[in-house]
C-alpha atoms as a PDB file:
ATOM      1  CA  UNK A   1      16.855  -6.110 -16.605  1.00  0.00           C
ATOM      2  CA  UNK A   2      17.062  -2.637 -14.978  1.00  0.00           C
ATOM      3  CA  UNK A   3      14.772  -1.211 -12.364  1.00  0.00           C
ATOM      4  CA  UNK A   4      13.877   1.389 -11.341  1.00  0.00           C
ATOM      5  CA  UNK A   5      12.454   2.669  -7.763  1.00  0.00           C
ATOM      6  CA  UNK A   6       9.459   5.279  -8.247  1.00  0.00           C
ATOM      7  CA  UNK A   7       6.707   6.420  -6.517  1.00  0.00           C
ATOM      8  CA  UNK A   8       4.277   5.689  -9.524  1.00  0.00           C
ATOM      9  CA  UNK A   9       0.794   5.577  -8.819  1.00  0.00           C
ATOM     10  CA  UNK A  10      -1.991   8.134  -9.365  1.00  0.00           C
ATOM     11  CA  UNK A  11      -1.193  11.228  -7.583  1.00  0.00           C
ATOM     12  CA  UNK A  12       0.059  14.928  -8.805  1.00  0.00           C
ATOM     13  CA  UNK A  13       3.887  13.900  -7.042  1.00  0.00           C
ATOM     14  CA  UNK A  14       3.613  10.776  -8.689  1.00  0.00           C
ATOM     15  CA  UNK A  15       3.274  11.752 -11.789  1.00  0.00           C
ATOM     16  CA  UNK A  16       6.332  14.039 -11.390  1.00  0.00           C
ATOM     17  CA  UNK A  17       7.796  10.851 -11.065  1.00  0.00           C
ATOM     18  CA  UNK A  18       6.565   9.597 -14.145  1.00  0.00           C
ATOM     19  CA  UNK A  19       7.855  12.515 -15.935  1.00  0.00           C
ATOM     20  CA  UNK A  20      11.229  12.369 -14.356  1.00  0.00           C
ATOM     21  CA  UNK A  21      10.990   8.421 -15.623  1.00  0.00           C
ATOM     22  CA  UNK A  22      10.330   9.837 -19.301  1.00  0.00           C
ATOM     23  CA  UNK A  23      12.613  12.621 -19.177  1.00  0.00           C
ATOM     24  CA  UNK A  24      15.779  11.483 -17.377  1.00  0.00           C
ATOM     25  CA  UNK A  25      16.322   7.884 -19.156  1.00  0.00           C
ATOM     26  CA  UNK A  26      14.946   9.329 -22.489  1.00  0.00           C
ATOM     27  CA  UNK A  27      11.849   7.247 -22.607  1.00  0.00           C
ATOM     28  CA  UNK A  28      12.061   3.400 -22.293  1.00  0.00           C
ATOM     29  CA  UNK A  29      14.758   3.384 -25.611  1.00  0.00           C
ATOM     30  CA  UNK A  30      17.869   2.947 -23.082  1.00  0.00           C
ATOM     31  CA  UNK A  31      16.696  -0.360 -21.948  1.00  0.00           C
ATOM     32  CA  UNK A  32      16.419  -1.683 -25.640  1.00  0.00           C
ATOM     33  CA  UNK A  33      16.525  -5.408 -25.262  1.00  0.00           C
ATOM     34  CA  UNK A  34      15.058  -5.649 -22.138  1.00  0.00           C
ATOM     35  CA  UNK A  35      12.867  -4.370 -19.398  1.00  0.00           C
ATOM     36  CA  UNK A  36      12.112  -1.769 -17.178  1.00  0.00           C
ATOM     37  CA  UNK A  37      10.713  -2.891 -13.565  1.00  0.00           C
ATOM     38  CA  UNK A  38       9.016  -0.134 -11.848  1.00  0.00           C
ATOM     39  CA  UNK A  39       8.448  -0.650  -7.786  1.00  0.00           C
ATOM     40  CA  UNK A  40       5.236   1.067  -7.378  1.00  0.00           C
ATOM     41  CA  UNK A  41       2.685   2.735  -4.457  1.00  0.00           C
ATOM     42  CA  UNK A  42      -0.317   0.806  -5.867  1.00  0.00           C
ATOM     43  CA  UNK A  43      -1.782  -1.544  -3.348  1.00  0.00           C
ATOM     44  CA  UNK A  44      -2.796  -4.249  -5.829  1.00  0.00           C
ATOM     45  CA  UNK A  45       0.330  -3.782  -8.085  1.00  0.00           C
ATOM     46  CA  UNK A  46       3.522  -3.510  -6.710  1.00  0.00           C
ATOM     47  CA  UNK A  47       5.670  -3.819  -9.397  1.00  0.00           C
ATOM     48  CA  UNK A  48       4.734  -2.944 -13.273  1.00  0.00           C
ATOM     49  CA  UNK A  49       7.176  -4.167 -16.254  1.00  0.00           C
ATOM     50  CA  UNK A  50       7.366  -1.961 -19.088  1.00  0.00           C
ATOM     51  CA  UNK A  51       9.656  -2.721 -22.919  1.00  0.00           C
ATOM     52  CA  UNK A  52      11.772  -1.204 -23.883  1.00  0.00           C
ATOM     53  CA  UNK A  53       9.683   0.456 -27.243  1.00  0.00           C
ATOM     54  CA  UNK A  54       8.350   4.158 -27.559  1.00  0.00           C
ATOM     55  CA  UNK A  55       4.791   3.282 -27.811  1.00  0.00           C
ATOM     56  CA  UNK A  56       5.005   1.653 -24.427  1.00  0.00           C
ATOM     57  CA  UNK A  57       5.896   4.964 -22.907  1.00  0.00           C
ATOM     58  CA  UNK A  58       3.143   6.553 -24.414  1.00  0.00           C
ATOM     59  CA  UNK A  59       0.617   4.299 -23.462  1.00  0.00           C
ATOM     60  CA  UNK A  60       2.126   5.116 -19.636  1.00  0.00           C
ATOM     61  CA  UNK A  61       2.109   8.665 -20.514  1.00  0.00           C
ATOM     62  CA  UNK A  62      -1.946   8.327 -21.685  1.00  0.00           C
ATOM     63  CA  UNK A  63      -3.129   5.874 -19.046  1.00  0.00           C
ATOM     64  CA  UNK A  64      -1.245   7.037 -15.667  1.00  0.00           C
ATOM     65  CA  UNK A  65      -1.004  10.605 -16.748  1.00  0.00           C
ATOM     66  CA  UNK A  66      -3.382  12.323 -19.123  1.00  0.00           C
ATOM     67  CA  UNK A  67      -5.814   9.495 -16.973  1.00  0.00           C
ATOM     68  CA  UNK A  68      -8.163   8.296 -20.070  1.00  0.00           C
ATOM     69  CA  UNK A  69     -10.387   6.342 -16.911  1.00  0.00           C
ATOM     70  CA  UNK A  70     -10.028   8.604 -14.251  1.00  0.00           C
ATOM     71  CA  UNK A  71     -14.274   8.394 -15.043  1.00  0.00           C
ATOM     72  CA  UNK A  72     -14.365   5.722 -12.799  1.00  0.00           C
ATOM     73  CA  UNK A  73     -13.346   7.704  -9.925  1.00  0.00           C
ATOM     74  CA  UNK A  74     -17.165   8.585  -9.579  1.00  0.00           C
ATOM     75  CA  UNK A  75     -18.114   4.829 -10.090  1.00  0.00           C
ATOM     76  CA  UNK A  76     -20.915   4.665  -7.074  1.00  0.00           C
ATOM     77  CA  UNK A  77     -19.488   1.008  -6.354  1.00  0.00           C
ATOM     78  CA  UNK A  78     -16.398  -1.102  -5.263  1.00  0.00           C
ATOM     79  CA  UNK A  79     -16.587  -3.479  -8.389  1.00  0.00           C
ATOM     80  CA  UNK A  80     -14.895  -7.070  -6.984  1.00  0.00           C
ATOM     81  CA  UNK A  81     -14.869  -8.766 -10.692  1.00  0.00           C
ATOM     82  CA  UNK A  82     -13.539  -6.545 -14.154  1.00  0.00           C
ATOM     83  CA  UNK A  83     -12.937  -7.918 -17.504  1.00  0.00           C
ATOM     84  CA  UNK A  84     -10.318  -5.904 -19.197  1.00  0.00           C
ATOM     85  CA  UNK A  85     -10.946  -6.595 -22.822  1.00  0.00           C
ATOM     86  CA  UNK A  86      -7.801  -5.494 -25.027  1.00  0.00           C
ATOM     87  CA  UNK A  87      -5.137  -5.641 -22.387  1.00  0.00           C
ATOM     88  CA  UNK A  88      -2.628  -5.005 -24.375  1.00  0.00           C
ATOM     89  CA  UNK A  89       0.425  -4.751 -21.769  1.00  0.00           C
ATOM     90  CA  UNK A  90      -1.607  -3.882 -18.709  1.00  0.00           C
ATOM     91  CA  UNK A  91      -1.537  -0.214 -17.726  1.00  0.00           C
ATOM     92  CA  UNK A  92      -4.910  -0.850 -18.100  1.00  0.00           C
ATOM     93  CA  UNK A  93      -5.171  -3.165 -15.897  1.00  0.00           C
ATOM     94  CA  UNK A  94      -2.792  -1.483 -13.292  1.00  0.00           C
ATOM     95  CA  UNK A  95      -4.936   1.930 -13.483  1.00  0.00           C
ATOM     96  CA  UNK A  96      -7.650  -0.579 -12.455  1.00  0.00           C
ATOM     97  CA  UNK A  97      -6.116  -2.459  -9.814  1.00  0.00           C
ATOM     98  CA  UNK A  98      -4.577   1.138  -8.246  1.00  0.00           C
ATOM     99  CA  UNK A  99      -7.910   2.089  -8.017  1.00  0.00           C
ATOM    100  CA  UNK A 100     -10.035  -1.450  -7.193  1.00  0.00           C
ATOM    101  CA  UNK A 101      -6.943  -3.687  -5.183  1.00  0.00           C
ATOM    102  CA  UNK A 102      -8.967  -6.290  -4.444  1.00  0.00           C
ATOM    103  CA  UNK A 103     -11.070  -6.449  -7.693  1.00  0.00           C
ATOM    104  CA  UNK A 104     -10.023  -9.636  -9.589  1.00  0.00           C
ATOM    105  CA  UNK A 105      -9.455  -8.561 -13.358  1.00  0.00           C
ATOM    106  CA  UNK A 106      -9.180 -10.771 -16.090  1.00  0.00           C
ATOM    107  CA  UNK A 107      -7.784  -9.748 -19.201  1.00  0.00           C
ATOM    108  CA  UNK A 108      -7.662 -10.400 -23.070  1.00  0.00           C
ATOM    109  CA  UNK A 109      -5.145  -9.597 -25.416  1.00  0.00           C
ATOM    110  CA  UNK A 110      -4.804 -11.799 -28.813  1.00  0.00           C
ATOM    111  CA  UNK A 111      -1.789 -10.195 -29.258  1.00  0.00           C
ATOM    112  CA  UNK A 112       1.494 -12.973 -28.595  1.00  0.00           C
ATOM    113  CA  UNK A 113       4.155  -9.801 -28.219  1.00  0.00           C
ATOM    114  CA  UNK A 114       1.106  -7.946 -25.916  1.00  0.00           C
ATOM    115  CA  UNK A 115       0.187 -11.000 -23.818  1.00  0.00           C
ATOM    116  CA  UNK A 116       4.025 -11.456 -23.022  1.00  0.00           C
ATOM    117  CA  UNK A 117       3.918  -8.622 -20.930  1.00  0.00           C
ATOM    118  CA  UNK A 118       0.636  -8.993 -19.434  1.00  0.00           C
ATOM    119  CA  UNK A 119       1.181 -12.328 -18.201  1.00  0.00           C
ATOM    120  CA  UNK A 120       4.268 -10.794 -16.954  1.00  0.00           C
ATOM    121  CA  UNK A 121       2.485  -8.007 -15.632  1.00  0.00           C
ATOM    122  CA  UNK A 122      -0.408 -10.178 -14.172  1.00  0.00           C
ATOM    123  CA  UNK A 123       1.945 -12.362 -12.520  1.00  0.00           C
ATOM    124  CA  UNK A 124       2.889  -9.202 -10.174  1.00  0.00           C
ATOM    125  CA  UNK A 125      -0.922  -8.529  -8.911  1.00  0.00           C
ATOM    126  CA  UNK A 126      -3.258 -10.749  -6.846  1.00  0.00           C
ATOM    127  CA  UNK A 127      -6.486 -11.496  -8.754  1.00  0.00           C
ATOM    128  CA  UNK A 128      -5.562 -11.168 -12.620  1.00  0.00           C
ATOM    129  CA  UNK A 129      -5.559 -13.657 -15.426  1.00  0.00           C
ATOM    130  CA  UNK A 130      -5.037 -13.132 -19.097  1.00  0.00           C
ATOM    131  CA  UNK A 131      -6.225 -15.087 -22.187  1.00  0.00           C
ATOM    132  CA  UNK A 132      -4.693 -14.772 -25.421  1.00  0.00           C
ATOM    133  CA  UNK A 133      -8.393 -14.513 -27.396  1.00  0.00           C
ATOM    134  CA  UNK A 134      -9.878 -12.163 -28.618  1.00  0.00           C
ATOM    135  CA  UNK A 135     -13.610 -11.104 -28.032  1.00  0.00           C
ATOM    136  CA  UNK A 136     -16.202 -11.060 -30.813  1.00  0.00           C
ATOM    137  CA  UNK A 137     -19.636 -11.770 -31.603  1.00  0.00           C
ATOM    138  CA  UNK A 138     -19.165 -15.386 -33.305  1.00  0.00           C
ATOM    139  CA  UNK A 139     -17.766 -17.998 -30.259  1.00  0.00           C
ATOM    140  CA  UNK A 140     -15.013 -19.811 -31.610  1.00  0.00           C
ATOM    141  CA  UNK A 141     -14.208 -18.102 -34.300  1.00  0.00           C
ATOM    142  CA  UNK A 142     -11.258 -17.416 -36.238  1.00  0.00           C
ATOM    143  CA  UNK A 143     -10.401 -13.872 -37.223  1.00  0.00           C
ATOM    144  CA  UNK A 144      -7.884 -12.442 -38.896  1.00  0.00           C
ATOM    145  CA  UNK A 145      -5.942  -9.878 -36.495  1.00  0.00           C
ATOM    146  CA  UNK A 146      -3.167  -7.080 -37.320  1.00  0.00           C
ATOM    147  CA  UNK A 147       0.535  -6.890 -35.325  1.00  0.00           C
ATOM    148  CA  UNK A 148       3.144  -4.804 -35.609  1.00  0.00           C
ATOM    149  CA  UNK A 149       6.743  -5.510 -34.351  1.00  0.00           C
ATOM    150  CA  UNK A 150       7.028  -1.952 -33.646  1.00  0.00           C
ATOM    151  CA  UNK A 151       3.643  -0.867 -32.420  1.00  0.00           C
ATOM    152  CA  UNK A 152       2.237  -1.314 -29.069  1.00  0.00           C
ATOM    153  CA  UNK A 153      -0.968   0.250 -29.851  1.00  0.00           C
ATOM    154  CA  UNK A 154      -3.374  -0.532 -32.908  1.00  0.00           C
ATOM    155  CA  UNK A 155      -3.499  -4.428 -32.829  1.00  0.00           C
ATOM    156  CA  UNK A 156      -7.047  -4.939 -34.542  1.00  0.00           C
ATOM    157  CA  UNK A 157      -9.248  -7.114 -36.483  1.00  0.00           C
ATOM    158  CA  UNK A 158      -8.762  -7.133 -40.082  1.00  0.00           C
ATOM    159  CA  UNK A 159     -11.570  -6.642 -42.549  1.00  0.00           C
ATOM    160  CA  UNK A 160     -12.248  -8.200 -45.766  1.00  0.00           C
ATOM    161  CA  UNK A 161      -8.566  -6.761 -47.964  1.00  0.00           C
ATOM    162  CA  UNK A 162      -7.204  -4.827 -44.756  1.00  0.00           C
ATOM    163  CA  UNK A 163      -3.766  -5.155 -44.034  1.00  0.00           C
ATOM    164  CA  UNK A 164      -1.510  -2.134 -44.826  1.00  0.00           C
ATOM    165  CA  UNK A 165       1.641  -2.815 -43.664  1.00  0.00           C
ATOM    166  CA  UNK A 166       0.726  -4.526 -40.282  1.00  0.00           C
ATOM    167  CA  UNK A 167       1.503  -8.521 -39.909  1.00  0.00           C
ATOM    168  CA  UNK A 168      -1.544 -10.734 -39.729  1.00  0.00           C
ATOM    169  CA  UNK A 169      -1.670 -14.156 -37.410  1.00  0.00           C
ATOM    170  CA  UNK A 170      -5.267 -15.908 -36.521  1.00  0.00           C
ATOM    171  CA  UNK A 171      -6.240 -15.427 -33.760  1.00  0.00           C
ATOM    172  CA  UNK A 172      -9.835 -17.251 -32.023  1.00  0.00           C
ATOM    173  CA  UNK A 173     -12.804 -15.224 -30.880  1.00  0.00           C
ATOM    174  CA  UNK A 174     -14.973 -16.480 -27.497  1.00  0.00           C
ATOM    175  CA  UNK A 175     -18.313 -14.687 -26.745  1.00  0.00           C
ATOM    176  CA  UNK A 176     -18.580 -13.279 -22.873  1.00  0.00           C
ATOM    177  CA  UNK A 177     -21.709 -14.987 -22.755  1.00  0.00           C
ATOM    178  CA  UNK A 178     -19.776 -18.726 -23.291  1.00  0.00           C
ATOM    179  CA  UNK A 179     -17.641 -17.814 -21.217  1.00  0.00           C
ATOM    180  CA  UNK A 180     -19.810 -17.027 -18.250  1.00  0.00           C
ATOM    181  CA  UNK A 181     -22.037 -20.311 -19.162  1.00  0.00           C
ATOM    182  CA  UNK A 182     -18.586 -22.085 -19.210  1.00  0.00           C
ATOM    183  CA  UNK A 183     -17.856 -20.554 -15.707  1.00  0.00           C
ATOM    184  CA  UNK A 184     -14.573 -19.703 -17.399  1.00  0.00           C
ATOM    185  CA  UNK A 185     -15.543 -15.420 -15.647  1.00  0.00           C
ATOM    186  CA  UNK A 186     -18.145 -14.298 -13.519  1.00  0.00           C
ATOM    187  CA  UNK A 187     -20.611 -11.910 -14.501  1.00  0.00           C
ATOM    188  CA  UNK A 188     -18.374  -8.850 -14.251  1.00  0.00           C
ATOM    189  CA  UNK A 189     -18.972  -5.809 -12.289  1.00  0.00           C
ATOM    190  CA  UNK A 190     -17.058  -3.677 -14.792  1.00  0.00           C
ATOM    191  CA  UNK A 191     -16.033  -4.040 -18.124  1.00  0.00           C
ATOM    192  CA  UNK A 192     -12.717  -2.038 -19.593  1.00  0.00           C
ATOM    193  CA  UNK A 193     -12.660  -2.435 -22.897  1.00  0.00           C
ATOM    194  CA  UNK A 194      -9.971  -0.806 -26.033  1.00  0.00           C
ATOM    195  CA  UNK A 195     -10.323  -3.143 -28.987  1.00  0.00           C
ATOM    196  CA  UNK A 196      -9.829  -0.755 -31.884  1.00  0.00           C
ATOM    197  CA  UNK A 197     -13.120  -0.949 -33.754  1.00  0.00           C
ATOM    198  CA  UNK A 198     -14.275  -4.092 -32.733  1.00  0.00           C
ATOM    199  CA  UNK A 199     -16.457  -2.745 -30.191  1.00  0.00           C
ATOM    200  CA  UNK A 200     -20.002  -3.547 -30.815  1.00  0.00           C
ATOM    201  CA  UNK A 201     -18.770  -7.189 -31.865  1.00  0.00           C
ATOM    202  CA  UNK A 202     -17.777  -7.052 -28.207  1.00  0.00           C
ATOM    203  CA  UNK A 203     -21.165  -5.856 -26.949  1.00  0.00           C
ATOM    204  CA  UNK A 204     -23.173  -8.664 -29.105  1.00  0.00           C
ATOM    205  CA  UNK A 205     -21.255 -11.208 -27.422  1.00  0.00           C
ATOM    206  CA  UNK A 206     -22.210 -10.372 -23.836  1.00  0.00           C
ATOM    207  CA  UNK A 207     -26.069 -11.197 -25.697  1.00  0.00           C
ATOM    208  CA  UNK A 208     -28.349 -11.055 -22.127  1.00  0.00           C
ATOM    209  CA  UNK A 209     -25.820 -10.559 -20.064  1.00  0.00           C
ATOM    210  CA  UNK A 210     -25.007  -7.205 -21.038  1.00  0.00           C
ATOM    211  CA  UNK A 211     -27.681  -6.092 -18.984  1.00  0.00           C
ATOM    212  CA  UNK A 212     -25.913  -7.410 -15.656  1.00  0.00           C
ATOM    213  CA  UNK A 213     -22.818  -5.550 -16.392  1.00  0.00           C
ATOM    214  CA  UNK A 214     -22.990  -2.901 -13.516  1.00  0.00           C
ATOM    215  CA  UNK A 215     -20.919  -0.784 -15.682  1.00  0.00           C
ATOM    216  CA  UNK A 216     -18.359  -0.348 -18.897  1.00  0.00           C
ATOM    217  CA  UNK A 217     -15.713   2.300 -19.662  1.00  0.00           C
ATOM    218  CA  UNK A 218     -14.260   2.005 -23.621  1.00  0.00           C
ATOM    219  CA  UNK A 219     -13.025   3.620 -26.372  1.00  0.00           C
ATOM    220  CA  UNK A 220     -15.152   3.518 -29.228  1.00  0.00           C
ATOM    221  CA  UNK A 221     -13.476   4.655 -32.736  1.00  0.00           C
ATOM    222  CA  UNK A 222     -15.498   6.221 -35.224  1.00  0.00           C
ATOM    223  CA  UNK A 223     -18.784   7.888 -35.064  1.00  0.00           C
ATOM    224  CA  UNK A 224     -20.962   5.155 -36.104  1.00  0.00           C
ATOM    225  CA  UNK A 225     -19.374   2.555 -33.630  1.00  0.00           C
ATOM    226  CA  UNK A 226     -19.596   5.223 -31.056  1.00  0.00           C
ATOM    227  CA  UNK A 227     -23.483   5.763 -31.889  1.00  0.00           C
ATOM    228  CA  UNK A 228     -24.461   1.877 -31.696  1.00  0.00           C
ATOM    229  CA  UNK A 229     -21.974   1.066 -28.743  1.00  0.00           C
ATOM    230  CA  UNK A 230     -24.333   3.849 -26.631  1.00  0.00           C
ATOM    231  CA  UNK A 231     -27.669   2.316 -28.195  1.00  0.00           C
ATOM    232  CA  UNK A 232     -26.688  -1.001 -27.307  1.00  0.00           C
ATOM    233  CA  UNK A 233     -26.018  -0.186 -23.862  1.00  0.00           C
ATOM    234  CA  UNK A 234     -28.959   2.030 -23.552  1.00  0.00           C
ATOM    235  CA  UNK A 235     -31.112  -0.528 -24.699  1.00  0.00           C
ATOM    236  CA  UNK A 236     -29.788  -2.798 -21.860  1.00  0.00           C
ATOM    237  CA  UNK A 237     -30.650  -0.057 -19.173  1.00  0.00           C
ATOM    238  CA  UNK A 238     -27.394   1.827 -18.661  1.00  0.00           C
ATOM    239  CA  UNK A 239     -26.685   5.281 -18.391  1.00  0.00           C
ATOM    240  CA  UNK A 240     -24.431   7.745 -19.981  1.00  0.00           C
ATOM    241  CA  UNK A 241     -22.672   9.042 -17.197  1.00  0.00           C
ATOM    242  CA  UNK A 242     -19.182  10.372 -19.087  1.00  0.00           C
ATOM    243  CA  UNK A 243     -18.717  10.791 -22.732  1.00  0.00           C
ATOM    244  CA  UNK A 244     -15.207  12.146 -23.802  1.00  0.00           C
ATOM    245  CA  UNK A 245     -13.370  12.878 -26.940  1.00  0.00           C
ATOM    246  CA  UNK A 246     -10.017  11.013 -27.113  1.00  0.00           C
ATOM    247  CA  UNK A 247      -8.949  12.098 -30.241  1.00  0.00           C
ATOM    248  CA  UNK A 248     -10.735  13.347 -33.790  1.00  0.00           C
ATOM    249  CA  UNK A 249     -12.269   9.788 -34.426  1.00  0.00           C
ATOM    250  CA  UNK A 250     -12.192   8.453 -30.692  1.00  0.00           C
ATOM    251  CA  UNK A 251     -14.495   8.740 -27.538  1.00  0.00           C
ATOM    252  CA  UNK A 252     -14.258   7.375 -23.955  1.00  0.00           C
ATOM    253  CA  UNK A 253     -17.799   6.215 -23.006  1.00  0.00           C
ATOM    254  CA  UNK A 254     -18.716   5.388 -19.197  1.00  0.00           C
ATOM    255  CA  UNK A 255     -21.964   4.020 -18.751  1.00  0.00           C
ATOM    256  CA  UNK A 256     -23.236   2.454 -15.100  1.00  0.00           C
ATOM    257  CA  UNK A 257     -26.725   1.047 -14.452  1.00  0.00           C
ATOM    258  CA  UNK A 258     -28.362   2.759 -11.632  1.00  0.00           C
ATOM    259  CA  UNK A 259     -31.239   2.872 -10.578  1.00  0.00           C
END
């Protein structure tokens, strides 16, 4: 396992670090078998373990670079409890925890490859915990989910004849609202979520508690999603506060409640 000593957090000289990372060892490819340990200047992640695949250095690229949540810089509170819903490996999660270190995050990523690393990666910050479900409308179900062996991006539920040329597994869906009766999370302050489509599933399954969520930040991924994600949090007294196009089919929405 190789590692690598950077000052990687959130700052312009740290992300010349992060493009010295990218540039000088040619991505993450080099390490092909194994992983890359970053030492870090985040408070509430000190170390951050990266594969060795392409997509993972884009995702570091999007999250710690381009910033798709630097939104939540303006957040008008300290949030101590996050649900990071699609946690894929964690940069997430560490963008989070470099901004909130004392917040305790808990994450969910039905992926088995994904939830590797974020156990890994949780393992390395106070406060986090990851389940391998995903979250859905329907508690307890089972859904049919898409994997790649060479994506780290894209994992999603399939629809009735979807597949293409991803790999399907089951995975089981738990509604935020059983969880919370189960006392499994808290209410959460803040809710990240990136679940490729499966959004407003999401949303349904927080059912009354969605209006005690002091705030959410997630990608939504095609107009129509994007239109019921913002009346459904509307409806439960939030406001728009940030609304940003991510790409030609997907948006970053920040909402808060406020007064």
């Amino acid at each position: 396992m190789a590692t690598v000593a950077l000052r990687l957090g959130r700052r312009f000289e740290d992300k010349a670090e992060l493009l010295r990372l990218c540039a000088c060892y040619g991505g993450l490819s080099p390490f092909r078998g194994g992983l890359l340990t970053v030492e870090t200047t985040a408070p509430g992640a000190p170390r951050l373990h990266l594969r060795h695949a392409q997509p993972d250095t884009i995702l570091l690229v999007e999250v710690l670079m381009e910033q798709d949540y630097r939104c939540l810089e303006s957040l008008s509170f300290t949030p101590a409890s996050i649900l990071d819903i699609g946690g894929n490996i964690g940069l997430g999660s560490f963008y989070l925890k470099s901004l909130f270190p004392e917040a305790d995050i808990t994450g969910f990523e039905p992926s088995p490859a994904e939830f590797e690393m974020l156990t890994a990666n949780y393992a390395e910050w106070p406060g986090c915990r990851a389940f391998q479900n995903a979250i859905g409308d329907v508690d307890g179900a089972h859904l049919r989910f898409a994997v790649h062996p060479d994506r780290t991006g894209g994992q999603h539920v399939l629809g009735e004849g979807d597949s293409g040329d991803w790999q399907e597994i089951q995975v089981i869906a738990r509604r935020v609202d059983c969880l919370i009766k189960e006392g499994v999370v808290p209410v959460p302050d803040l809710v990240k979520m990136d679940i490729e489509g499966a959004e407003v599933m999401a949303l349904q399954g927080f059912g009354s508690y969605l209006s005690q969520v002091r705030a959410f930040v997630l990608e939504t991924h095609s107009a129509d999603l994007h239109a019921a994600c913002i009346r459904l949090l509307t409806d439960a007294g939030h406001t728009v506060l940030s609304d940003v196009s991510r790409s030609p089919e997907a948006r970053i929405l920040f909402t808060e409640k406020r007064p």
